[in-house]
N, C-alpha and C. Protein backbone atom coordinates (compact mmCIF):
# COMPACT_ATOMS: atom_id res chain seq x y z
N UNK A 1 -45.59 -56.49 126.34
CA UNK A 1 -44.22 -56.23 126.69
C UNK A 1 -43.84 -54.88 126.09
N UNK A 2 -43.54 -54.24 126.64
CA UNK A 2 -43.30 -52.96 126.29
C UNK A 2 -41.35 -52.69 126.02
N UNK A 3 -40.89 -52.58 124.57
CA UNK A 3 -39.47 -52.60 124.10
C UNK A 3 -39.65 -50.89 124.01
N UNK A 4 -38.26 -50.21 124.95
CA UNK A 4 -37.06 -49.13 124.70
C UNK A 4 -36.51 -49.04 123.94
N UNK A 5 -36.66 -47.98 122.91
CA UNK A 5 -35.42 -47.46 122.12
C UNK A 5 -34.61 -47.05 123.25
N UNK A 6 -33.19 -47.56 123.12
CA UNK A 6 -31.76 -47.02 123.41
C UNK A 6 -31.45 -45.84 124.21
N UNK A 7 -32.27 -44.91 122.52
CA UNK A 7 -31.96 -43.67 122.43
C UNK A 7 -33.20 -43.09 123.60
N UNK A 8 -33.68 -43.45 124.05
CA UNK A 8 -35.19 -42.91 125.19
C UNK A 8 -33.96 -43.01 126.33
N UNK A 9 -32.99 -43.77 126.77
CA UNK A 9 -32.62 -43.82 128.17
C UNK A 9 -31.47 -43.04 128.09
N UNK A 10 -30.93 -42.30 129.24
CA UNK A 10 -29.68 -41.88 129.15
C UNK A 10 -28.29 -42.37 130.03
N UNK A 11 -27.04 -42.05 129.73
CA UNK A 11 -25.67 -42.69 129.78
C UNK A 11 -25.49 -43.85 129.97
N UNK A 12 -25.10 -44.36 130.94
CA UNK A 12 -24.67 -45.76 131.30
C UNK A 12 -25.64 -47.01 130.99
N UNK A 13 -27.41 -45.96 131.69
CA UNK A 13 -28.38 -46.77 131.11
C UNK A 13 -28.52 -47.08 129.38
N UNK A 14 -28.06 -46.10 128.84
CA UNK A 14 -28.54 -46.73 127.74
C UNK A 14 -27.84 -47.54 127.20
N UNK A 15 -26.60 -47.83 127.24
CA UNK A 15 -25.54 -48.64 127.03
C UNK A 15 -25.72 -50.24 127.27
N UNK A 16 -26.23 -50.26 128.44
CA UNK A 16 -26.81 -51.19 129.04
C UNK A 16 -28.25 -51.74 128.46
N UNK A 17 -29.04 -50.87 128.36
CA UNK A 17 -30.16 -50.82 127.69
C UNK A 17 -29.90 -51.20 126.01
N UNK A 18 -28.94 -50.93 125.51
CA UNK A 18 -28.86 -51.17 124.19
C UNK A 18 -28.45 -52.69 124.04
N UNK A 19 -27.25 -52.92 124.71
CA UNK A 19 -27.10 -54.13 124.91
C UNK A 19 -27.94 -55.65 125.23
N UNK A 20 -29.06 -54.69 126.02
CA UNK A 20 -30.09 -55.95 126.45
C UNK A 20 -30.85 -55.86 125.12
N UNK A 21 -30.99 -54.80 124.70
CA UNK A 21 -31.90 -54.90 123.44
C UNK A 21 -31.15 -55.73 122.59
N UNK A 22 -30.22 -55.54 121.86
CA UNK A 22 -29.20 -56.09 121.42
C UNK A 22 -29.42 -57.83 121.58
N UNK A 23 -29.35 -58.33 122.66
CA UNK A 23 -29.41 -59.45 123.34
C UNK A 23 -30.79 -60.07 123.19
N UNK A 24 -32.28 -59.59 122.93
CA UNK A 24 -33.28 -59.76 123.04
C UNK A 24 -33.82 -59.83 121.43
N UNK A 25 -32.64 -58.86 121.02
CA UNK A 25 -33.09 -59.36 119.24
C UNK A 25 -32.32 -60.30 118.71
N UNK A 26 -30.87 -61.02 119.41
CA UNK A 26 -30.79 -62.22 119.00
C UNK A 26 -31.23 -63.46 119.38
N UNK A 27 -32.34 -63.05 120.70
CA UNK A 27 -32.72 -64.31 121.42
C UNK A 27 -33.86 -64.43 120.49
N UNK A 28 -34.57 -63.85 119.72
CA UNK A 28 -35.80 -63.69 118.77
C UNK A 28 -35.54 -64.78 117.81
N UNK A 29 -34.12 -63.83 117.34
CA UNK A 29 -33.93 -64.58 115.66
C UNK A 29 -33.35 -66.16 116.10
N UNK A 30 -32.96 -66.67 117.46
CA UNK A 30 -32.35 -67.48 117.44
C UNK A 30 -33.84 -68.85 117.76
N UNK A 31 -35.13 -68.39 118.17
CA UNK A 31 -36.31 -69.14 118.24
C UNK A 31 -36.59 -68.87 116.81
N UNK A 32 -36.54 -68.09 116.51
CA UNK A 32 -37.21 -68.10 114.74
C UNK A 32 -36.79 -69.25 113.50
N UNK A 33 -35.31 -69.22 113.68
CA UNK A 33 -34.26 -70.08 113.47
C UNK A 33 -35.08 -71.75 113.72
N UNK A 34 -35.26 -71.84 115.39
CA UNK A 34 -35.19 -72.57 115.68
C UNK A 34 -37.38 -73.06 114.89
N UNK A 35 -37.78 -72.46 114.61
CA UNK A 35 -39.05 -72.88 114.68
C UNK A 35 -39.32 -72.79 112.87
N UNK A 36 -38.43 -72.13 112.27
CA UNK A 36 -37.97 -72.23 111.20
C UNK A 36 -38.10 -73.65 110.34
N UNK A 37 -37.77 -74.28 111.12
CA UNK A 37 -37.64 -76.02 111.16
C UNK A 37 -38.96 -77.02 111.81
N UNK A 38 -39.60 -76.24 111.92
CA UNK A 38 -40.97 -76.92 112.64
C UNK A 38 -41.59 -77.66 111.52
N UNK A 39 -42.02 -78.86 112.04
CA UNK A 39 -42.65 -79.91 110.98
C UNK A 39 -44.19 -79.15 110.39
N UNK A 40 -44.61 -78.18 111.24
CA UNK A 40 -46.15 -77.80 111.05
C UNK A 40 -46.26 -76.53 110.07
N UNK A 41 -46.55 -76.63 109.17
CA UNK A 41 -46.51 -75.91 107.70
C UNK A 41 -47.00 -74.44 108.51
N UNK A 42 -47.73 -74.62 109.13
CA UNK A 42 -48.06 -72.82 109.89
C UNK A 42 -47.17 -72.08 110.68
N UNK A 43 -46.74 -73.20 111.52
CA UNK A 43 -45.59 -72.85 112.01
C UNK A 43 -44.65 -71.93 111.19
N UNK A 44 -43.92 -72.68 110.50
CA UNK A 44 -43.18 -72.22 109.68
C UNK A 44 -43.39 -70.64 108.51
N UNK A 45 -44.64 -71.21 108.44
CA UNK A 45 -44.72 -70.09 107.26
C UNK A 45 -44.80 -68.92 108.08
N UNK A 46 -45.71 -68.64 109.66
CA UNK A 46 -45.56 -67.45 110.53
C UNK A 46 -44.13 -67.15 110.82
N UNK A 47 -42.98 -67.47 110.98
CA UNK A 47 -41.81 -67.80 111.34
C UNK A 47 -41.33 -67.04 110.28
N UNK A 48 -41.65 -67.24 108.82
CA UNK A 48 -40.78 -66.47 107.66
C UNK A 48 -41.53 -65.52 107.76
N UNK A 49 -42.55 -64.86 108.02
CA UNK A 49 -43.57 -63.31 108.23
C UNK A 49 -43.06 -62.61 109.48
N UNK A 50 -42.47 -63.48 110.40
CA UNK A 50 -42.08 -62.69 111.25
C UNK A 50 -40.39 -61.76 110.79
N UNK A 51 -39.84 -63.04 110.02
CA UNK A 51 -38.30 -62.57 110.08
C UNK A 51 -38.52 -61.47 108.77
N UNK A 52 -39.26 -61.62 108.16
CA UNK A 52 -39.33 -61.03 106.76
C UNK A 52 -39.52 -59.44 107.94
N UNK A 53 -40.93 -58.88 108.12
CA UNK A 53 -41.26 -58.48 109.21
C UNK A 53 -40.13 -57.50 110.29
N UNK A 54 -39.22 -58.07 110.57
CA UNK A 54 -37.79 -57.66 111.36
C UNK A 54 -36.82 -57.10 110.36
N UNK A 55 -37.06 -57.94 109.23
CA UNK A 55 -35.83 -57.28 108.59
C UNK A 55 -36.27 -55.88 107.94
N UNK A 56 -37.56 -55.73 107.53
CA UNK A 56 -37.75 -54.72 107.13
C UNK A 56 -37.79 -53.81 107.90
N UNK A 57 -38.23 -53.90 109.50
CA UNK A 57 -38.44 -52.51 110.13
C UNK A 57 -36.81 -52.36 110.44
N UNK A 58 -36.03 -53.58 110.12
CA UNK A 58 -34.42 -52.98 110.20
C UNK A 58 -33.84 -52.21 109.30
N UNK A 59 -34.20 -52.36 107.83
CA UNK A 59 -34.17 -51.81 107.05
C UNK A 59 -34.41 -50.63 106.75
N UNK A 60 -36.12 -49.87 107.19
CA UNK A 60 -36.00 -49.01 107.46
C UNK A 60 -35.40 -48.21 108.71
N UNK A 61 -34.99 -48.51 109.80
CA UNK A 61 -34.02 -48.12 110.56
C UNK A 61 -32.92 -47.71 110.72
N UNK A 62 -32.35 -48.28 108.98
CA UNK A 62 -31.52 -48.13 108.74
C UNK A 62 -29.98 -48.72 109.08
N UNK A 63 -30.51 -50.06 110.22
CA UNK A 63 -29.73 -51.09 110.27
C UNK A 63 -29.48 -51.70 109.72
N UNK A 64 -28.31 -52.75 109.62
CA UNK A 64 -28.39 -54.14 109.13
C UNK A 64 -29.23 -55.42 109.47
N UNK A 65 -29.73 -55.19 110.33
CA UNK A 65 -30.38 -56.04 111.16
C UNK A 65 -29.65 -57.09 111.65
N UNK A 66 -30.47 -58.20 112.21
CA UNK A 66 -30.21 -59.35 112.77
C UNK A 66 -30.41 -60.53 111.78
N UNK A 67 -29.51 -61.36 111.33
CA UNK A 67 -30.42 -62.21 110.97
C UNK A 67 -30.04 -63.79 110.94
């Protein structure tokens, strides 16, 4: 799957484009959440590597991230 920075598209698109991004990083954290809670010890522990993982490349991004 290939993810757009924002900043790659221009006017209206990117607005739009940011938004879906926007939308696609809370549909992430909201399965992460959800698998977060998985009875299967692997499960879970990939689940905290992933969010750990997000927050840092938010971090350096210089966002707040999602979380």
């Amino acid at each position: 799957m290939n993810v757009y920075h924002p900043s790659a598209l221009s006017g209206a698109t990117a607005s739009s484009a940011a938004a879906a991004h926007l939308r696609s990083k809370q549909a992430l954290m909201e399965l992460l959440r959800a698998r977060a809670l998985d009875k299967a010890a692997h499960a879970r522990q990939r689940t905290l590597q992933a969010r750990a993982a997000a927050l840092l490349r938010a971090q350096r991004a210089g966002g707040a991230g999602v979380v």
